[in-house]
N, C-alpha and C. Protein backbone atom coordinates (compact mmCIF):
# COMPACT_ATOMS: atom_id res chain seq x y z
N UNK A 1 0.82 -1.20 0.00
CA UNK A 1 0.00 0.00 0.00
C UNK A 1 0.87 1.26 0.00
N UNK A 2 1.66 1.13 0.92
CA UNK A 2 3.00 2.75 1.10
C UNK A 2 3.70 2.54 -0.41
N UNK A 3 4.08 1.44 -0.87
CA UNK A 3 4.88 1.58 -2.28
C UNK A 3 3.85 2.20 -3.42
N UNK A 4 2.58 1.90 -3.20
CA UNK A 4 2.03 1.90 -4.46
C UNK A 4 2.00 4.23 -3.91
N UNK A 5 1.27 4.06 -2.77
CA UNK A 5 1.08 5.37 -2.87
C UNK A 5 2.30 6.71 -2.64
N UNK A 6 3.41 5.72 -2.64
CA UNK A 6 5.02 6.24 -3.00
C UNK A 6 4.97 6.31 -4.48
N UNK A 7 4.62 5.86 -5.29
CA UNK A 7 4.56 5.68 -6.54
C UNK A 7 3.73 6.82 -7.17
N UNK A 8 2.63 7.05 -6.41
CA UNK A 8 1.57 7.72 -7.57
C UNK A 8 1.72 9.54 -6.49
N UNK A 9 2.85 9.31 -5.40
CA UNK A 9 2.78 10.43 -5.00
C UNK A 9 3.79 11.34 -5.77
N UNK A 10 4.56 10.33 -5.93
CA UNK A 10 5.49 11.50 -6.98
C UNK A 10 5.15 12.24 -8.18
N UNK A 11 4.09 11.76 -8.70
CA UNK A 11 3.46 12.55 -9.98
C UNK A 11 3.39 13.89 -9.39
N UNK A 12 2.55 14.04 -8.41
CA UNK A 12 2.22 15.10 -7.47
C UNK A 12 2.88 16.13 -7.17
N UNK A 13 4.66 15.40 -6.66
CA UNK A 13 5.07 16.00 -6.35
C UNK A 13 6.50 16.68 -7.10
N UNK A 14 6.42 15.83 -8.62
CA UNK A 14 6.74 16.26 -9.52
C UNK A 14 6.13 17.73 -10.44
N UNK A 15 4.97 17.50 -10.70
CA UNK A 15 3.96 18.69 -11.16
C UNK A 15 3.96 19.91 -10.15
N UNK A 16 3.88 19.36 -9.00
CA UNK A 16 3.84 20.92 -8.03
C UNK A 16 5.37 21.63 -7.83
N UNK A 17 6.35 20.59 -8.21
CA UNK A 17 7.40 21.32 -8.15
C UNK A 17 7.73 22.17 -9.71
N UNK A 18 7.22 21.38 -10.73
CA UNK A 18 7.38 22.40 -11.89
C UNK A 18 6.79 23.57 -11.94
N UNK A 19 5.06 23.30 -11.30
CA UNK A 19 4.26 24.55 -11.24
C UNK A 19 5.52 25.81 -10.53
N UNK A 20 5.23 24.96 -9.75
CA UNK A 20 6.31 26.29 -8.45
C UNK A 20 7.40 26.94 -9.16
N UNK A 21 8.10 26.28 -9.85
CA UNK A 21 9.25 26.69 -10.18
C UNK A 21 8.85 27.41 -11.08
N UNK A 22 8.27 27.23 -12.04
CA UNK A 22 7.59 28.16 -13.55
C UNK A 22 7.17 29.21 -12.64
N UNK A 23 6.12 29.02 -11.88
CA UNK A 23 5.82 30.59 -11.41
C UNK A 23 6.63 31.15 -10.93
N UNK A 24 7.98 30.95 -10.23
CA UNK A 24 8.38 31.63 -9.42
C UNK A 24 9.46 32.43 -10.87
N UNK A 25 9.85 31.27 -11.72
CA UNK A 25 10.51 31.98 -12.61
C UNK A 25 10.12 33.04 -13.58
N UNK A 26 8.72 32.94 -14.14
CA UNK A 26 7.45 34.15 -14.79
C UNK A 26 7.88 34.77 -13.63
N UNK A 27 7.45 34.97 -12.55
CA UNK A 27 7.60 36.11 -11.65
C UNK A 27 8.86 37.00 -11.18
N UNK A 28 9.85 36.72 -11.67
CA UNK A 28 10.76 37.34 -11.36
C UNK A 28 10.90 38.62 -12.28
N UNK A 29 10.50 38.85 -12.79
CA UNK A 29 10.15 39.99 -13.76
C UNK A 29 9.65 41.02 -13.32
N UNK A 30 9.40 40.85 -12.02
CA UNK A 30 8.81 42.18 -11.44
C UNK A 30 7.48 42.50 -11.19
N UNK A 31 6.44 41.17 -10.91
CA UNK A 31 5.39 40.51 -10.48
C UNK A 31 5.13 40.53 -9.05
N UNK A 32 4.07 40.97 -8.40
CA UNK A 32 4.03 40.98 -7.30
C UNK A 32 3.86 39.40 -6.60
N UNK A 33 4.52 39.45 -5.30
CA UNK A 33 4.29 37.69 -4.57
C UNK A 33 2.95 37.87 -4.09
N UNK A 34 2.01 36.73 -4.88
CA UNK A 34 0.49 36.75 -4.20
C UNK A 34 0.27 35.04 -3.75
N UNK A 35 -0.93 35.20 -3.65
CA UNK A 35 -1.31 33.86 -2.94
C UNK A 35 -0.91 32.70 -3.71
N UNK A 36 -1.64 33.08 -5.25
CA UNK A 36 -0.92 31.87 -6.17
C UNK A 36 0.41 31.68 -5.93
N UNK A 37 1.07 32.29 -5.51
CA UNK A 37 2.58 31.92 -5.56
C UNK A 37 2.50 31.15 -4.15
N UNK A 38 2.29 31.81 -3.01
CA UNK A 38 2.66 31.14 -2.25
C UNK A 38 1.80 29.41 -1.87
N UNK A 39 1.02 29.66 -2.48
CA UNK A 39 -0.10 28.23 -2.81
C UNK A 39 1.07 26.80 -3.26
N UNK A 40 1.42 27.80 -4.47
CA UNK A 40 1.73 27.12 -4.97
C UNK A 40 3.10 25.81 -4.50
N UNK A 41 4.27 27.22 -3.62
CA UNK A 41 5.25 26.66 -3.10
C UNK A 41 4.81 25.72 -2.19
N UNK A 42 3.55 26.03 -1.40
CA UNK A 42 3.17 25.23 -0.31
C UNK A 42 2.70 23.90 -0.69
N UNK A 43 1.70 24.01 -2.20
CA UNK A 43 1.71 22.48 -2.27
C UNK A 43 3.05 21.56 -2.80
N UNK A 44 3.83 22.24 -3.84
CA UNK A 44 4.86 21.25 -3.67
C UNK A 44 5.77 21.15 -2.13
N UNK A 45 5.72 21.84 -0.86
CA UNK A 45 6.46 21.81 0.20
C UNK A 45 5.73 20.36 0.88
N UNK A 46 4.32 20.55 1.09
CA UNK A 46 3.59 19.45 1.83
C UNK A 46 3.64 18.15 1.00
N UNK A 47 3.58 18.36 -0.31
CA UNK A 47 3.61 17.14 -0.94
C UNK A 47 4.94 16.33 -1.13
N UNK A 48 5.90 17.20 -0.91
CA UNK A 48 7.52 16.86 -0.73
C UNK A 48 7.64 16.09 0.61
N UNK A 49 7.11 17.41 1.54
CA UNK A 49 7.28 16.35 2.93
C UNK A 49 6.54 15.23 2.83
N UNK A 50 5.31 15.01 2.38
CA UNK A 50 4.47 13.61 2.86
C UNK A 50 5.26 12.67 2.05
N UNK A 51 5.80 13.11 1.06
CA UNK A 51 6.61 11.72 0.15
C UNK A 51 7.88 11.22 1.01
N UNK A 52 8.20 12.14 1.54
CA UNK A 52 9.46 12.34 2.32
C UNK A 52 9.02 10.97 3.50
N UNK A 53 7.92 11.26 3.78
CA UNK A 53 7.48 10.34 5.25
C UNK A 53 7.25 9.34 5.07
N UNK A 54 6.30 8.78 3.81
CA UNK A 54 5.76 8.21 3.58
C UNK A 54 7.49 7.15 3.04
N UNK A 55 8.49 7.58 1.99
CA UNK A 55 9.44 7.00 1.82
C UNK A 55 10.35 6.83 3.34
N UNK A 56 10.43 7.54 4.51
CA UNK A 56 11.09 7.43 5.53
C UNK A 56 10.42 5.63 6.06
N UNK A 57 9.46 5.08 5.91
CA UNK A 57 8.20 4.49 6.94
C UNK A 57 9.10 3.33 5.61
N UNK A 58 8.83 3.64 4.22
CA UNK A 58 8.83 2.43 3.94
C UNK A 58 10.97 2.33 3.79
N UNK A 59 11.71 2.97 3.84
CA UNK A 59 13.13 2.70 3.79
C UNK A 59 13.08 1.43 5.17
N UNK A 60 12.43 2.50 6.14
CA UNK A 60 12.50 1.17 7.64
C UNK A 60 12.00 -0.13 7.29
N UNK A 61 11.30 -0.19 6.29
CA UNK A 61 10.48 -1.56 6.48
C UNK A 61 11.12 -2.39 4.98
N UNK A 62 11.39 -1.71 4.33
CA UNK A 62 12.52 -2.55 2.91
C UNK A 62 13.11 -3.72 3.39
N UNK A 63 12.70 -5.10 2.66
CA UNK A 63 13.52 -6.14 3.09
C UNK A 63 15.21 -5.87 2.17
N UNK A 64 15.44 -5.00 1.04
CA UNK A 64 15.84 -4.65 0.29
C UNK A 64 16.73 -3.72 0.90
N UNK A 65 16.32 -2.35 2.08
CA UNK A 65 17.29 -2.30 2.41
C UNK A 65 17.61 -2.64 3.74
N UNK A 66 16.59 -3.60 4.26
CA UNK A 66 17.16 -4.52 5.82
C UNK A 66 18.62 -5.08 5.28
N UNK A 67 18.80 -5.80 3.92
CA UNK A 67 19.84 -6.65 3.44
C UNK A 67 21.08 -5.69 3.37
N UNK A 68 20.85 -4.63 2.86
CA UNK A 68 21.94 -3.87 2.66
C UNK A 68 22.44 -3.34 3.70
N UNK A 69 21.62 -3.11 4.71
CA UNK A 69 22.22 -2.39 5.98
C UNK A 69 23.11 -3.54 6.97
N UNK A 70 22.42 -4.95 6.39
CA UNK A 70 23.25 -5.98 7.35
C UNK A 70 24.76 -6.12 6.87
N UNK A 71 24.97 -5.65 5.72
CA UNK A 71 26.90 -5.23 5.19
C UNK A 71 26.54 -4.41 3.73
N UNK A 72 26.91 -3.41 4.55
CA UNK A 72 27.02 -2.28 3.87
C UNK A 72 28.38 -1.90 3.24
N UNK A 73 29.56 -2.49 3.60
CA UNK A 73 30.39 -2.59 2.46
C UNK A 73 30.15 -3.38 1.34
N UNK A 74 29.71 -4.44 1.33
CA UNK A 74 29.13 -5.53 -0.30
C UNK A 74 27.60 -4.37 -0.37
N UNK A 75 26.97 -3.57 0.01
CA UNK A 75 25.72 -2.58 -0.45
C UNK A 75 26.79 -1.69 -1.22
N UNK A 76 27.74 -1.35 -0.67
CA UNK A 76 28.23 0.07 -1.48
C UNK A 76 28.45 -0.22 -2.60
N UNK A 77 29.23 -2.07 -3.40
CA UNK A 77 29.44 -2.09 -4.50
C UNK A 77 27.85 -2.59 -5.23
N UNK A 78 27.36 -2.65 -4.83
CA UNK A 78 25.96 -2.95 -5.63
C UNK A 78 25.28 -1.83 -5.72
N UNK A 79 24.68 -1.76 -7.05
CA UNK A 79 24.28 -0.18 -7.49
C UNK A 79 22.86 0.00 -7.26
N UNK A 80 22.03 -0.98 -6.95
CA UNK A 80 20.93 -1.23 -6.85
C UNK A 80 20.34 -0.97 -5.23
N UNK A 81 21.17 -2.04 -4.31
CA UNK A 81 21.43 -1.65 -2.99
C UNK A 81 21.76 -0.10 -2.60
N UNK A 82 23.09 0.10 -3.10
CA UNK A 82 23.24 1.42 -2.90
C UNK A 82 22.76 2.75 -3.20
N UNK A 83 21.68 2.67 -4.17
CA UNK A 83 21.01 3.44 -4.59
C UNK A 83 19.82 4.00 -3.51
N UNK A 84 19.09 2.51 -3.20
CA UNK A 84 17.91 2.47 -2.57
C UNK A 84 18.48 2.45 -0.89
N UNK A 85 19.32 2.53 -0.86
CA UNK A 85 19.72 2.60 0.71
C UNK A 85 20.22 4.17 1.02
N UNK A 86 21.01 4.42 -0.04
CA UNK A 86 21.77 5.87 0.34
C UNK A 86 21.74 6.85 -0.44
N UNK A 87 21.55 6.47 -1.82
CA UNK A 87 21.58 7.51 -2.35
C UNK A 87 20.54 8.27 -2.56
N UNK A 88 18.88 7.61 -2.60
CA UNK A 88 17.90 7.98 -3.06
C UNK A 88 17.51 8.72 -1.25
N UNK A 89 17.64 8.19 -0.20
CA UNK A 89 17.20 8.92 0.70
C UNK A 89 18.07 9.99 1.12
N UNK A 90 19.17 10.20 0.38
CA UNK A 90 20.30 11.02 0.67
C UNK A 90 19.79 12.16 0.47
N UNK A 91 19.20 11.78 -1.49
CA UNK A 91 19.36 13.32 -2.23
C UNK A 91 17.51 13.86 -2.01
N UNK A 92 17.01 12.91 -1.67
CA UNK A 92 15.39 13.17 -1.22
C UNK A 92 15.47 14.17 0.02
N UNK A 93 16.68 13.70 1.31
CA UNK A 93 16.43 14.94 2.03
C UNK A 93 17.17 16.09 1.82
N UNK A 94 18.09 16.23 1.11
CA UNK A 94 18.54 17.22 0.79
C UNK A 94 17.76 18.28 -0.04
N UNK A 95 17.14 17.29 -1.13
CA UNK A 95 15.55 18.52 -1.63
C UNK A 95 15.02 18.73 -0.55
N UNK A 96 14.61 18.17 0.51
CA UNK A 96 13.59 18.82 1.07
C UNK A 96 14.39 19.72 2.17
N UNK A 97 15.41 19.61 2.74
CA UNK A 97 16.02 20.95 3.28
C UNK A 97 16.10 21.73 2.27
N UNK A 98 17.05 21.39 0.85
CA UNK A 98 16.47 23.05 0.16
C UNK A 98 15.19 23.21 -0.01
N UNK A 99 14.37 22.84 0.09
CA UNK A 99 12.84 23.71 -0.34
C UNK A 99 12.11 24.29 0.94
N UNK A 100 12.53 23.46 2.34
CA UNK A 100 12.22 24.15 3.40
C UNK A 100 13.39 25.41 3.69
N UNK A 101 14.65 25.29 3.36
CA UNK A 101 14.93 26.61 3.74
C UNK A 101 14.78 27.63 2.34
N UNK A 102 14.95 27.42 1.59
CA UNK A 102 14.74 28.31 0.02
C UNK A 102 13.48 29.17 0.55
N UNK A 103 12.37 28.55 1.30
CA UNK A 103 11.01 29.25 1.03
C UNK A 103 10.87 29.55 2.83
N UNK A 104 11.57 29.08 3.37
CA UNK A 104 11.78 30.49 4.53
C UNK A 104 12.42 31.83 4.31
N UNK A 105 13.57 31.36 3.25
CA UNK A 105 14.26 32.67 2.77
C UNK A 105 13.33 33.09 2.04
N UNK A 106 12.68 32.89 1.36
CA UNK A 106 11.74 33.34 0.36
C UNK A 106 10.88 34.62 1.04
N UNK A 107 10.48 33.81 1.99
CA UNK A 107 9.08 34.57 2.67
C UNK A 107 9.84 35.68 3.50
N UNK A 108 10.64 35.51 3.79
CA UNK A 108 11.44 37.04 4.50
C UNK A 108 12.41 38.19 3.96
N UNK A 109 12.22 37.96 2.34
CA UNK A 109 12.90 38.47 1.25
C UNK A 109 11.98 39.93 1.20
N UNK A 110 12.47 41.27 1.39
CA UNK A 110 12.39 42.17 1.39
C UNK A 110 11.66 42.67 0.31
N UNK A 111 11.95 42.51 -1.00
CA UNK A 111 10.86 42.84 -2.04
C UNK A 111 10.25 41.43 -2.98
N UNK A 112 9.03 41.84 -3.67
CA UNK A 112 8.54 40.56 -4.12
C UNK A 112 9.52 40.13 -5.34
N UNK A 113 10.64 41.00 -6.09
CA UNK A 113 11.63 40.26 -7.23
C UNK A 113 12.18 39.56 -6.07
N UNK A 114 12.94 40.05 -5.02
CA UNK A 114 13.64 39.19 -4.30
C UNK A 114 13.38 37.66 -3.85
N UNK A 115 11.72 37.81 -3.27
CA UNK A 115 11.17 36.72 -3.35
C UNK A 115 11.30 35.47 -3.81
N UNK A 116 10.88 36.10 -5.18
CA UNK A 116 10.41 35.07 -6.46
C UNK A 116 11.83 34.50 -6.63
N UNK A 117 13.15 35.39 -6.39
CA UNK A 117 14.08 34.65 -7.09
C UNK A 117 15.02 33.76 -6.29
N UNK A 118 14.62 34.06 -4.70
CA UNK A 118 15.15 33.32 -3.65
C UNK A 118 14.03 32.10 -3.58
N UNK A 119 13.21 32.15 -4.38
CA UNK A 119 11.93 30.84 -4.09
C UNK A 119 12.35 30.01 -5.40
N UNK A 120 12.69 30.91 -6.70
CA UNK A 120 13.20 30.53 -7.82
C UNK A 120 14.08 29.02 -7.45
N UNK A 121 15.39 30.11 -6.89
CA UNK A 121 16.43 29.18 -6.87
C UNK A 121 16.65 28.15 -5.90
N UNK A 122 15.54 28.25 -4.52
CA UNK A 122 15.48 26.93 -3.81
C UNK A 122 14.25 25.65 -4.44
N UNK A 123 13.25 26.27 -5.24
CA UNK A 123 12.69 25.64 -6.14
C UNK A 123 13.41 24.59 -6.94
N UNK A 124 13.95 25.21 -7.86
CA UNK A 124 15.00 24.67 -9.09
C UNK A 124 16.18 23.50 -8.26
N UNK A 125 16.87 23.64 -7.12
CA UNK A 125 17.40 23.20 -6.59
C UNK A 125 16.68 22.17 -6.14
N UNK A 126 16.01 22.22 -5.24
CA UNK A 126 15.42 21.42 -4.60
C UNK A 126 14.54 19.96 -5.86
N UNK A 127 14.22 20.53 -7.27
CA UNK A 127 13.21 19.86 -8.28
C UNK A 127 14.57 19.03 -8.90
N UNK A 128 15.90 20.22 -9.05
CA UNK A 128 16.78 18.95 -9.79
C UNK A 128 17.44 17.81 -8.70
N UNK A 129 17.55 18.31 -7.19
CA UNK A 129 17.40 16.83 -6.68
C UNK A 129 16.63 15.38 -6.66
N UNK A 130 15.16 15.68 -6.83
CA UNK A 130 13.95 15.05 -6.94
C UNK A 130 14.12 14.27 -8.45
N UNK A 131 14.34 14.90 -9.03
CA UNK A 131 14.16 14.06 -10.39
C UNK A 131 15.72 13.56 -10.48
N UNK A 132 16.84 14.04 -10.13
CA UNK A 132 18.10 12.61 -9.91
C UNK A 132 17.76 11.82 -9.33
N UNK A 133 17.19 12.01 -8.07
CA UNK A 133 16.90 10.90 -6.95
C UNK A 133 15.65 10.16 -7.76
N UNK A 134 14.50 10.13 -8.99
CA UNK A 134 13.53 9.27 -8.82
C UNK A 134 14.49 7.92 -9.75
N UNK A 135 13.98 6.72 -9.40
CA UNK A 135 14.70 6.01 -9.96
C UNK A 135 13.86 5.84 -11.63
N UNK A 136 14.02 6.38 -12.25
CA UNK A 136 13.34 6.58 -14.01
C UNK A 136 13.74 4.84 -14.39
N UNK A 137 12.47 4.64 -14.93
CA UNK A 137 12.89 3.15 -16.49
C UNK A 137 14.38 3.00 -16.79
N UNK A 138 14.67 4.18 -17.47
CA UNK A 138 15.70 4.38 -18.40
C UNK A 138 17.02 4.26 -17.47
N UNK A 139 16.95 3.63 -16.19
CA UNK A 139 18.15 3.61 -15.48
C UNK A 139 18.18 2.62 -14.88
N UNK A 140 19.89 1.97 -14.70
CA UNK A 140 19.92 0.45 -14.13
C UNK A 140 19.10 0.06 -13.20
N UNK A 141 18.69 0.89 -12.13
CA UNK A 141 17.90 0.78 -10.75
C UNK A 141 16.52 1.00 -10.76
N UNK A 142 16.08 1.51 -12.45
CA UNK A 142 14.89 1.84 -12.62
C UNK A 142 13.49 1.38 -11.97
N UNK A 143 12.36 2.17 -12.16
CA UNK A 143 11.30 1.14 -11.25
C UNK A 143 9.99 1.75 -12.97
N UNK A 144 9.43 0.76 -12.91
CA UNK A 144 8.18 1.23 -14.05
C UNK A 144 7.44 2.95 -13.54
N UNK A 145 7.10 3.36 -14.64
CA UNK A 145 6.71 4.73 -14.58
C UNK A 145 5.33 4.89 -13.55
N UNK A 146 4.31 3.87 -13.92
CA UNK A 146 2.96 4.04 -13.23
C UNK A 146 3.01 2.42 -12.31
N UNK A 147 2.37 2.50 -11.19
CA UNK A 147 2.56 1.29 -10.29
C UNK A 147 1.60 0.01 -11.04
């Protein structure tokens, strides 16, 4: 049940991070920061964290990475292991510290260009972690696109 809705949460939280980022980037032009904007950051923030939790609940419960954690030197040379043990929860929290601090800085940014472009660039940051970290088809560790 947590894998499948790990699966169909990332659409979610893929789309709200592009929304976010497109607006914040249109807006830097000298657009005032309104609700749509901040809507917007907020649903990709909540939908980041719940993926975040929802992947924290199932890393603990992985028989996949119970194995890897029992020798984690033979995990480091396996790319599959090591992926799903360290690397994917590595770069998952690292988006989500940049997008929680990007959009604290955001919100205390003195004018609304400032805003947009301190929300811009923890946006963008935070979206190109998310999409290294998803494991895509097209990669050795891949997982199918829809569950």
């Amino acid at each position: 049940m947590l894998l499948l809705l790990h699966s169909v949460l990332r659409w979610l939280v893929l789309l709200g991070g592009i929304a976010a980022t497109g607006l914040a980037f249109q807006a830097m032009r000298g657009q005032p920061w309104t609700a749509l904007n901040k809507r917007a950051n907020l649903i990709y923030l909540i939908a980041l964290d719940t993926q975040f939790l929802i992947g924290a609940i199932q890393w603990l419960q992985s028989p996949l990475v119970a194995t890897a954690r029992a020798d984690m030197a033979t995990a480091m040379h396996d790319a599959t292991l090591r992926f799903f043990t360290v690397e994917h929860p590595t770069l998952m929290l690292l988006a989500l510290g940049a997008m929680h601090a990007g959009y604290g800085i955001a919100k205390g940014a003195g004018t609304d260009v400032a805003k947009h472009r301190k929300a811009f660039i923890a946006l963008a940051v935070s979206l190109l972690l998310v999409v290294a970290a998803i494991p895509w088809p097209f990669r050795a560790i891949g997982r199918p696109l829809l569950p």
